[in-house]
C-alpha atoms as a PDB file:
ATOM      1  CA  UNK A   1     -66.479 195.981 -82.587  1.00  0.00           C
ATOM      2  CA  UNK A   2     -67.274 192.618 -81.904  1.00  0.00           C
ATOM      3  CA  UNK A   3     -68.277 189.465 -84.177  1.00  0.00           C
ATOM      4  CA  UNK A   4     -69.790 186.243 -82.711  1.00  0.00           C
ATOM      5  CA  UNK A   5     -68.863 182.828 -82.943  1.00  0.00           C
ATOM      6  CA  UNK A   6     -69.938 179.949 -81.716  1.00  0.00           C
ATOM      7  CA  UNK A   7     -68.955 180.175 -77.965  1.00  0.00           C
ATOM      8  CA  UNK A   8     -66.711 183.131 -78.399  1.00  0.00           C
ATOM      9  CA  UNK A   9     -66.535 186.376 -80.143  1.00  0.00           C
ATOM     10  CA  UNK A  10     -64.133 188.502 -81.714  1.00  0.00           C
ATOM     11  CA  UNK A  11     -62.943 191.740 -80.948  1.00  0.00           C
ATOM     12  CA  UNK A  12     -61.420 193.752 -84.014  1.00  0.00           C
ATOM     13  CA  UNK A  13     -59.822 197.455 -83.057  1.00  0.00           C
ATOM     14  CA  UNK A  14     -57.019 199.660 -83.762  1.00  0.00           C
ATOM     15  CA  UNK A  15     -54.099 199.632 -81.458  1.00  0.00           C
ATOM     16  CA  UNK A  16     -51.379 201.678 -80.654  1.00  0.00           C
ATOM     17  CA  UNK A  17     -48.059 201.102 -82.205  1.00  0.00           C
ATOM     18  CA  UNK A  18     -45.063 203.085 -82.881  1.00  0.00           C
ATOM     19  CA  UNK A  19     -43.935 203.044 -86.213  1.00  0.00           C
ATOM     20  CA  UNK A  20     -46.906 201.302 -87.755  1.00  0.00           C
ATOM     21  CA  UNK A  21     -49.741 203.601 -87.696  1.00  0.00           C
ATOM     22  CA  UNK A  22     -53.237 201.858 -89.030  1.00  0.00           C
ATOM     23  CA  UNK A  23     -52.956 199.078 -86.900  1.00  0.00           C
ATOM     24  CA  UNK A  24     -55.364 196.415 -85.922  1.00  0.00           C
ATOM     25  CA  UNK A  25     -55.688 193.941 -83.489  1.00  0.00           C
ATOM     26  CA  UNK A  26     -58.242 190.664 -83.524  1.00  0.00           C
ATOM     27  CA  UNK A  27     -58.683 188.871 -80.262  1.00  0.00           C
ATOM     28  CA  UNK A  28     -61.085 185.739 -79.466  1.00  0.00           C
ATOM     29  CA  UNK A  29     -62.754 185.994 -76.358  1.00  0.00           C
ATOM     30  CA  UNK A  30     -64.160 183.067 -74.483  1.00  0.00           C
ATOM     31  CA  UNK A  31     -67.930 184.445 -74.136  1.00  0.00           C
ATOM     32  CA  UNK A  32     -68.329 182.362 -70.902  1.00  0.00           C
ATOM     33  CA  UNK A  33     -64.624 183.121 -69.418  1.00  0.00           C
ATOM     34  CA  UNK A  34     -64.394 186.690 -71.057  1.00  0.00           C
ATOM     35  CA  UNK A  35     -60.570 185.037 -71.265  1.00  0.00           C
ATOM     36  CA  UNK A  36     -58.506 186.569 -74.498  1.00  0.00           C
ATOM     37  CA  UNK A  37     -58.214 183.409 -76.317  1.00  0.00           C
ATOM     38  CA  UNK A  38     -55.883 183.967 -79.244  1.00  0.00           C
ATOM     39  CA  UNK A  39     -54.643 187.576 -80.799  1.00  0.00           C
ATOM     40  CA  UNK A  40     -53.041 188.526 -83.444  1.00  0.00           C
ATOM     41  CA  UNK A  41     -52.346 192.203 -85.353  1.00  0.00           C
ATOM     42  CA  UNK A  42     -51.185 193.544 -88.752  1.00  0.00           C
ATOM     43  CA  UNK A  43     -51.195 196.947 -90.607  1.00  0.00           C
ATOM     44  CA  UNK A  44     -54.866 197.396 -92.547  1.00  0.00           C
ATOM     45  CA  UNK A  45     -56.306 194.985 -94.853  1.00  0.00           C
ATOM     46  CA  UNK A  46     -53.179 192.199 -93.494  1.00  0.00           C
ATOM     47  CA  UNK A  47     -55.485 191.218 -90.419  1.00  0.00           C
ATOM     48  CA  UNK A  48     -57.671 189.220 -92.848  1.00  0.00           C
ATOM     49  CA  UNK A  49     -54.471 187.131 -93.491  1.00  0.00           C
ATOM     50  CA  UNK A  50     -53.750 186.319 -90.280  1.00  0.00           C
ATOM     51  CA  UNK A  51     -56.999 185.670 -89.408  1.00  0.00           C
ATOM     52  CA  UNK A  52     -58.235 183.242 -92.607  1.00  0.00           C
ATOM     53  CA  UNK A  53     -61.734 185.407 -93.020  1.00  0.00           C
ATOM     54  CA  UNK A  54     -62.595 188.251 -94.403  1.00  0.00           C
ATOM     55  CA  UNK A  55     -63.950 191.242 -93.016  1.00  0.00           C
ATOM     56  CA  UNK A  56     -66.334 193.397 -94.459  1.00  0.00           C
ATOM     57  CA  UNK A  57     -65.868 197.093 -96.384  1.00  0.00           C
ATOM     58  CA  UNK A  58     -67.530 198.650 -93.201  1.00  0.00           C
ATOM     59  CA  UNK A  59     -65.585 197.210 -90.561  1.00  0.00           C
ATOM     60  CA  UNK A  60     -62.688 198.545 -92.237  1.00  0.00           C
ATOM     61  CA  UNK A  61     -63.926 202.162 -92.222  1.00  0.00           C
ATOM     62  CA  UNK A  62     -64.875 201.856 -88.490  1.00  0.00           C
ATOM     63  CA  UNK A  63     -61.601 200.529 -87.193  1.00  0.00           C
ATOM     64  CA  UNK A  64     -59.965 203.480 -89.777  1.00  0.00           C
ATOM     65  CA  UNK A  65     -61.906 205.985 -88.242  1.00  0.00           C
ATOM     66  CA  UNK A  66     -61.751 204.641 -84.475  1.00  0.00           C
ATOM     67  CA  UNK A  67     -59.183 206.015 -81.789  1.00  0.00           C
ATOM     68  CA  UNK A  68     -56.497 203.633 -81.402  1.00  0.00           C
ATOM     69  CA  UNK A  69     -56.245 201.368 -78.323  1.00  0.00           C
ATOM     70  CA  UNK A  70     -53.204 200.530 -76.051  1.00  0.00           C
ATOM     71  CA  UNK A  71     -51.987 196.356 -76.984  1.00  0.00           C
ATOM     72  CA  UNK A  72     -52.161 194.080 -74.085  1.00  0.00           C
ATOM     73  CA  UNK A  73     -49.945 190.978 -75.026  1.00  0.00           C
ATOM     74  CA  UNK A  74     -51.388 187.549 -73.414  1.00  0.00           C
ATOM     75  CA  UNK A  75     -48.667 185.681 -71.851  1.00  0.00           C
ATOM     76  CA  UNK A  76     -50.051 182.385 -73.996  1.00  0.00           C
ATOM     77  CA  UNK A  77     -52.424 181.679 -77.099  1.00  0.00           C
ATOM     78  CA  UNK A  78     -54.852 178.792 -75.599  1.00  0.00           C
ATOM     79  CA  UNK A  79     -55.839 178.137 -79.311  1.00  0.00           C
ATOM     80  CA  UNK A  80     -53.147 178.964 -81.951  1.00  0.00           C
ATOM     81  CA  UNK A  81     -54.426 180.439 -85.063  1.00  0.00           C
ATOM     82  CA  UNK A  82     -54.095 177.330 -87.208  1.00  0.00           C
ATOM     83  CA  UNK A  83     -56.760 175.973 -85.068  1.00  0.00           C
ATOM     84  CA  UNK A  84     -58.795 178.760 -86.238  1.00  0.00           C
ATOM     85  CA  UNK A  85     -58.459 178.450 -90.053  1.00  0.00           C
ATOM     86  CA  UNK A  86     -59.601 174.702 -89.596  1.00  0.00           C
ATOM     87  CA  UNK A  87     -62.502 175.576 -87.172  1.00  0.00           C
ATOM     88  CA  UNK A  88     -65.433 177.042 -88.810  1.00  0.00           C
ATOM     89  CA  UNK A  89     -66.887 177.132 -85.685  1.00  0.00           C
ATOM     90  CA  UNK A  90     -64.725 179.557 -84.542  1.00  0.00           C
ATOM     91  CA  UNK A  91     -65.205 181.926 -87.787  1.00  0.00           C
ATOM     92  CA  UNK A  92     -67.844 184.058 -88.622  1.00  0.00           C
ATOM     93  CA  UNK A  93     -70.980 182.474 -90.395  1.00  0.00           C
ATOM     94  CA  UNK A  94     -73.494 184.470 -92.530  1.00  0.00           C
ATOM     95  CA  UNK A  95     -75.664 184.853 -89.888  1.00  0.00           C
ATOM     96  CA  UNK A  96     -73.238 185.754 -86.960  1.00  0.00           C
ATOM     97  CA  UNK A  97     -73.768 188.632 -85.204  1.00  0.00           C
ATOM     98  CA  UNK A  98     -71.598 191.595 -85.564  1.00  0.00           C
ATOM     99  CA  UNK A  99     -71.961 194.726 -83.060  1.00  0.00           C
ATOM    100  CA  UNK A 100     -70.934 197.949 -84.741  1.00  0.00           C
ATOM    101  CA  UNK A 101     -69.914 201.202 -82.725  1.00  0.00           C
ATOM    102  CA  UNK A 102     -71.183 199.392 -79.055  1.00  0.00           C
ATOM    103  CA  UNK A 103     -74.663 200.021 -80.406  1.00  0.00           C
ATOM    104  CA  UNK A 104     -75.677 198.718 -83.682  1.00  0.00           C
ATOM    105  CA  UNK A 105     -76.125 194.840 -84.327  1.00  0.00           C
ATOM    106  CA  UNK A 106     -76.152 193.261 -88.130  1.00  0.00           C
ATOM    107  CA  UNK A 107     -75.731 190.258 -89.746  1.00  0.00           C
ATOM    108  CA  UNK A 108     -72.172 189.605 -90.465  1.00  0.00           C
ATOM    109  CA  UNK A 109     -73.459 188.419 -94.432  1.00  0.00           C
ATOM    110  CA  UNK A 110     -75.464 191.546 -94.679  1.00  0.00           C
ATOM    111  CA  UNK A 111     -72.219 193.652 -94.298  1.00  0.00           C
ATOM    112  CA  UNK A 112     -70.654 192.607 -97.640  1.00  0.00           C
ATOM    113  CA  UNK A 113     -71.683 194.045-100.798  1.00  0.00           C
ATOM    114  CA  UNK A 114     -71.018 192.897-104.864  1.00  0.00           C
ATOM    115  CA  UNK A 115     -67.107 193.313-105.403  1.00  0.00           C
ATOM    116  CA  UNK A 116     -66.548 194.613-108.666  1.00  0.00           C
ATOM    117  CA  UNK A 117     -65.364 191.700-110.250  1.00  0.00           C
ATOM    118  CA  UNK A 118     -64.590 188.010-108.548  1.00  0.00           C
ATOM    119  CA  UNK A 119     -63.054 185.019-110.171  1.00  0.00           C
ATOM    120  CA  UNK A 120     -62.347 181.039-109.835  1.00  0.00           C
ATOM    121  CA  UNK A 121     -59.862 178.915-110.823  1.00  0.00           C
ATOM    122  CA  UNK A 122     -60.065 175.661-108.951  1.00  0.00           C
ATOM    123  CA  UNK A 123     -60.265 176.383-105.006  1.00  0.00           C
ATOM    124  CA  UNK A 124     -59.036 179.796-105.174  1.00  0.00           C
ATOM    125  CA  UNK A 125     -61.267 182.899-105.655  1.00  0.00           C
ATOM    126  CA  UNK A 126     -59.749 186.043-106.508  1.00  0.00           C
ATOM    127  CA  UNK A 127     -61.420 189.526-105.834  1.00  0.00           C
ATOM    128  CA  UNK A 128     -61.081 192.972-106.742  1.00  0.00           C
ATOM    129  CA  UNK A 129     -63.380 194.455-104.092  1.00  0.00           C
ATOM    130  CA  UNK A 130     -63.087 198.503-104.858  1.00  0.00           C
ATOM    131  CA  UNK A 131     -60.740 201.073-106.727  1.00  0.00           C
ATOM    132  CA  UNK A 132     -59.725 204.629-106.179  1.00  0.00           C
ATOM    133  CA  UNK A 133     -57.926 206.953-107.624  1.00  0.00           C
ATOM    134  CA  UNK A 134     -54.164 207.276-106.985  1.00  0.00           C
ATOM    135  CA  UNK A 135     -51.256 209.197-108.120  1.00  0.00           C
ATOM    136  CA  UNK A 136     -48.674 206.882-109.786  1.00  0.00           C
ATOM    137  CA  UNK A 137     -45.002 207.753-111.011  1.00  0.00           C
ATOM    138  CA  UNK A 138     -45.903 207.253-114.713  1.00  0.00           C
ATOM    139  CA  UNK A 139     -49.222 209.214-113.980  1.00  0.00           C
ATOM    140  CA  UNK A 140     -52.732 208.981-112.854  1.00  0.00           C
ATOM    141  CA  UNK A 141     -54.418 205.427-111.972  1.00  0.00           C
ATOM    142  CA  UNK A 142     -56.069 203.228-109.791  1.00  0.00           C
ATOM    143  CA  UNK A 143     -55.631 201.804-106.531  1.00  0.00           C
ATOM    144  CA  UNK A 144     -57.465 197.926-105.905  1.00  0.00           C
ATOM    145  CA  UNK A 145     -58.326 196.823-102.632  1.00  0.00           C
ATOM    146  CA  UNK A 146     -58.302 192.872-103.117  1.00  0.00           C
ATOM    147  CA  UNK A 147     -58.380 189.240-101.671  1.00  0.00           C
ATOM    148  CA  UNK A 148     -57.262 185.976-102.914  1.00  0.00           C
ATOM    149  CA  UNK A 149     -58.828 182.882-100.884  1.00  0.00           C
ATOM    150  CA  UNK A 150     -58.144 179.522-101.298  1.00  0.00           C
ATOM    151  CA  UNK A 151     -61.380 177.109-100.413  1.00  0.00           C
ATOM    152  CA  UNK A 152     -63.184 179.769 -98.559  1.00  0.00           C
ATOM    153  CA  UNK A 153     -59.821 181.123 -96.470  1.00  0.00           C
ATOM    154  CA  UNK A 154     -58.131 184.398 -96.799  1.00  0.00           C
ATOM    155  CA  UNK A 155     -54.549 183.867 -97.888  1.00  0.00           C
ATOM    156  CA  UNK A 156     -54.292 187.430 -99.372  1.00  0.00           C
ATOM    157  CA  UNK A 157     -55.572 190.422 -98.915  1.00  0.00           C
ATOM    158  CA  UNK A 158     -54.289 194.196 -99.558  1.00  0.00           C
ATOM    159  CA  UNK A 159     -54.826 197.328-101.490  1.00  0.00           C
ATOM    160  CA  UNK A 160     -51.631 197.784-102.832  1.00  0.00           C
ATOM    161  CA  UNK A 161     -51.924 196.429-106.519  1.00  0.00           C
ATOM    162  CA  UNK A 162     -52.466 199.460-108.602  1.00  0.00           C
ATOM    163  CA  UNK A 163     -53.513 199.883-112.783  1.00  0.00           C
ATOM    164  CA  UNK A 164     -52.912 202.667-114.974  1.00  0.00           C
ATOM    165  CA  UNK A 165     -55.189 205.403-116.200  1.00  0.00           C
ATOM    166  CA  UNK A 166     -57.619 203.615-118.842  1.00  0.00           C
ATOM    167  CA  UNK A 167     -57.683 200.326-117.663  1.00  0.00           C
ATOM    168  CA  UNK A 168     -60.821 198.965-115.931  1.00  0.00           C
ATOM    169  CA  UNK A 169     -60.813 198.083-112.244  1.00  0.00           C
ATOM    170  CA  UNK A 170     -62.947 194.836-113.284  1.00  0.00           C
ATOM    171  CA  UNK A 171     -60.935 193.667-116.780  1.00  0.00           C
ATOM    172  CA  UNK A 172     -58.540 191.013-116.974  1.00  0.00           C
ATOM    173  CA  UNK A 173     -55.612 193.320-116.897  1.00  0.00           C
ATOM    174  CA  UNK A 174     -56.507 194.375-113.086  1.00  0.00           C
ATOM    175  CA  UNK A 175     -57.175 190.548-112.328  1.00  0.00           C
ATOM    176  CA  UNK A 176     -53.808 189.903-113.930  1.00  0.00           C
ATOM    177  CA  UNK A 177     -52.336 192.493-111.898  1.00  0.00           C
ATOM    178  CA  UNK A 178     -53.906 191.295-108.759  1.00  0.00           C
ATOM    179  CA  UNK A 179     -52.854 187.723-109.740  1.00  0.00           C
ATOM    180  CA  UNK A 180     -49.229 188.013-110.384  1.00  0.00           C
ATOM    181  CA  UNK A 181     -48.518 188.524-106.990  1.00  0.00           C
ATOM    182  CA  UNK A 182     -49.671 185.418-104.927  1.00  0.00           C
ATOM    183  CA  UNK A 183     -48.736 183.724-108.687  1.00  0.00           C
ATOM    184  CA  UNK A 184     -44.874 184.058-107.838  1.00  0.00           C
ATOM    185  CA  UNK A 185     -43.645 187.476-108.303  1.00  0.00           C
ATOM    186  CA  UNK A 186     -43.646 189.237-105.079  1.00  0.00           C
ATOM    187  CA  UNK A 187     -40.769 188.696-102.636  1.00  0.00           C
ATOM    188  CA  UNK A 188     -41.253 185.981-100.263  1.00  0.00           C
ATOM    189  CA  UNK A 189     -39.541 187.784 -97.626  1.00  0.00           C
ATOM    190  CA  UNK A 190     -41.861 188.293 -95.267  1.00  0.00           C
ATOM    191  CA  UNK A 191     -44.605 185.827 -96.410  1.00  0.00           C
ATOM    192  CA  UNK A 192     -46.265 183.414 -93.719  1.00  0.00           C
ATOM    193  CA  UNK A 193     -45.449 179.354 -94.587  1.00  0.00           C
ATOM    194  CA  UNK A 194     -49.210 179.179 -95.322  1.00  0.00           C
ATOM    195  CA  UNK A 195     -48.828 181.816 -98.257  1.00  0.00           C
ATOM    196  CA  UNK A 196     -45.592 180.195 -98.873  1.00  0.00           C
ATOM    197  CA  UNK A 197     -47.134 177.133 -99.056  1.00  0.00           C
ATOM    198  CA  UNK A 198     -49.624 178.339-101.680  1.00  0.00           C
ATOM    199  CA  UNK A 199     -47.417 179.735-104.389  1.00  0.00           C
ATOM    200  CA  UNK A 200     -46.422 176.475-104.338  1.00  0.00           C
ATOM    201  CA  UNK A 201     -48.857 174.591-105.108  1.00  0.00           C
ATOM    202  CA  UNK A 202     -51.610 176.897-106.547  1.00  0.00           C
ATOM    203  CA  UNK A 203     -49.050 179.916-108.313  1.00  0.00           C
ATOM    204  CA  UNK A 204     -47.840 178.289-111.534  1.00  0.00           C
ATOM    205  CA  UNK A 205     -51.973 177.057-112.299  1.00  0.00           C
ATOM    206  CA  UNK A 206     -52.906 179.885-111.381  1.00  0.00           C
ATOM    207  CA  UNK A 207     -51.266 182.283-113.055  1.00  0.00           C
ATOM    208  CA  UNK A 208     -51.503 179.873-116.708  1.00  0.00           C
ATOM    209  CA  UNK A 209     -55.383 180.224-115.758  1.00  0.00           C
ATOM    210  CA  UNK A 210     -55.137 184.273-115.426  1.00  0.00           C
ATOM    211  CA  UNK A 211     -53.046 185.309-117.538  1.00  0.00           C
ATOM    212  CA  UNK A 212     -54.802 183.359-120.595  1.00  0.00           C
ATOM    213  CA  UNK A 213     -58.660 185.606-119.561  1.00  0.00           C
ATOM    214  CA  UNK A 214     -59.500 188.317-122.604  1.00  0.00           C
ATOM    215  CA  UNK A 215     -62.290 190.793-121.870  1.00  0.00           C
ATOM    216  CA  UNK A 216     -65.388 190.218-124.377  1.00  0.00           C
ATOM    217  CA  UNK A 217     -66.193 192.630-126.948  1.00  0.00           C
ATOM    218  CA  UNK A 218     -67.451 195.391-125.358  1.00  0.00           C
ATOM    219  CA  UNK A 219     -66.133 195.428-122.319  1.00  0.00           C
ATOM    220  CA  UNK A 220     -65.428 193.681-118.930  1.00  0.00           C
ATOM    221  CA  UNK A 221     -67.668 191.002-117.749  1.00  0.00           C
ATOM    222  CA  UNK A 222     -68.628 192.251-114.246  1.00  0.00           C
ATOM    223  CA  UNK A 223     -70.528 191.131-111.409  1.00  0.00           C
ATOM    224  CA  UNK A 224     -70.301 188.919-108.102  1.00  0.00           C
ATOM    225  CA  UNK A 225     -70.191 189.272-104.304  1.00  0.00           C
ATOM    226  CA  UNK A 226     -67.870 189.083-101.915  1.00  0.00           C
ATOM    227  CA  UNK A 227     -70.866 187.333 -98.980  1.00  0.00           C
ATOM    228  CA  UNK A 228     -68.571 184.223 -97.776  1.00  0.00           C
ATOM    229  CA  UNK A 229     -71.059 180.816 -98.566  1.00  0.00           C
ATOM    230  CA  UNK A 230     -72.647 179.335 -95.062  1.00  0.00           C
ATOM    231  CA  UNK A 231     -70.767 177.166 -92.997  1.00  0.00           C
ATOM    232  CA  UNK A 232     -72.126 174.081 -90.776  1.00  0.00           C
ATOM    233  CA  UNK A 233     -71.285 174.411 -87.027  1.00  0.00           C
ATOM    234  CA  UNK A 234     -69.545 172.013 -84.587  1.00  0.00           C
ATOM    235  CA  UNK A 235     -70.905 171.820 -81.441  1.00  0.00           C
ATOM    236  CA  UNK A 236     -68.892 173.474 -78.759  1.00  0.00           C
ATOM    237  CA  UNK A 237     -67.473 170.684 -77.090  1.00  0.00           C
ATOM    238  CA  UNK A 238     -66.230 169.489 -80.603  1.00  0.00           C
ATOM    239  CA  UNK A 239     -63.398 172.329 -79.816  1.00  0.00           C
ATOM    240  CA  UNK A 240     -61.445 170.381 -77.190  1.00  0.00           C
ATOM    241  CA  UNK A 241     -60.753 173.623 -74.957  1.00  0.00           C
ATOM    242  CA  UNK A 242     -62.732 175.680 -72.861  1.00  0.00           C
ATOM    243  CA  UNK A 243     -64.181 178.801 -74.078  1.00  0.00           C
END
């Protein structure tokens, strides 16, 4: 499937890869040169991270369902992806176009629906964006599927935070347990320096912000959507390499 940008597009698929099955691939293609640009791939929900934006509920469910494609590695990235998380030129507005299945064309804003809960603390926006049901070692409970921005990029995004049986996918708890991660607590192994670079400055705040929320009597306070705010445009030539 493809999603437009100015000058460009992107092409999101699953690839073939042995070892790591579910995953996905994001290329920018030059719309005039048809020339990959940049690419980069990651197992599920991780592509948002590399790329800085997020992608909406239905993409995911088409690349899921979609027949894996071989991985062509370009010899050179003509724009590294640093470029992109500084260009909103180069990422997907409300009202880019995204073509679904070869066929179908939709707003790329019209693709995201209310998350069940979102929250701010400063610049960063946490999101639980759905739940399911999963099987856990001390019993029954939830899986989230999640993102944690910082002002307007994706620095984390995943849907492997889960919650016991009885608490709510939307309460403080689950934001807690969505929080403690990019607060400090999971290994840095294999983080990028960018998510590195955010524990450091944003964890401690925002895990002193988190960790003090309390539902209200009678229950979670829900609501929120997960549509990423419009953007303003450079012009092309503002992007100092040829598309």
């Amino acid at each position: 499937m493809r999603i437009a940008v100015a000058g460009a597009w992107w092409n999101i698929a699953p690839v073939a890869r042995r070892g790591y099955p579910g995953n996905v691939a994001a290329e920018l293609v030059g719309a005039q040169s048809g020339r990959v640009l940049t690419q980069t791939q990651a197992v599920g929900r991780v592509i948002e991270e590399r790329l800085g934006f997020p992608l909406p509920e239905r993409v995911h469910d088409l690349v899921r369902r979609a027949p894996a494609q071989v991985f062509f590695k370009i010899r050179a990235q003509a724009v590294r992806m640093e470029r992109i998380w500084a260009t909103p030129g180069l990422r997907p507005q409300v009202t880019s176009d995204v073509q679904l299945d070869g066929r179908e064309h939709v707003r790329y804003g019209d693709l995201f629906g209310p998350s069940i809960r979102t929250w701010d603390h400063d610049d960063v926006e946490v999101e639980i964006i759905s739940a399911r049901s999963a099987m856990l070692s001390s019993g029954s409970g939830s899986r989230l599927t999640y993102r944690v921005s910082q002002a307007g990029t994706v620095i984390f995004a995943g849907d492997d935070v889960v919650i016991p049986a009885g608490m709510h996918p939307g309460s403080a708890g689950a934001l807690q347990r969505v929080a403690v991660g990019p607060a400090g607590e999971w290994s840095s192994l294999h983080f990028s320096p960018r998510q590195r670079e955010f524990i450091e400055s944003r964890g401690k705040s925002l895990w002193d912000a988190v960790s003090r929320l309390a539902d209200p009597p009678g229950g979670p306070a829900l609501g929120g959507t997960d549509v990423p705010p419009p953007e303003s445009l450079p012009p092309p030539e503002d992007f100092g390499f040829d598309l």
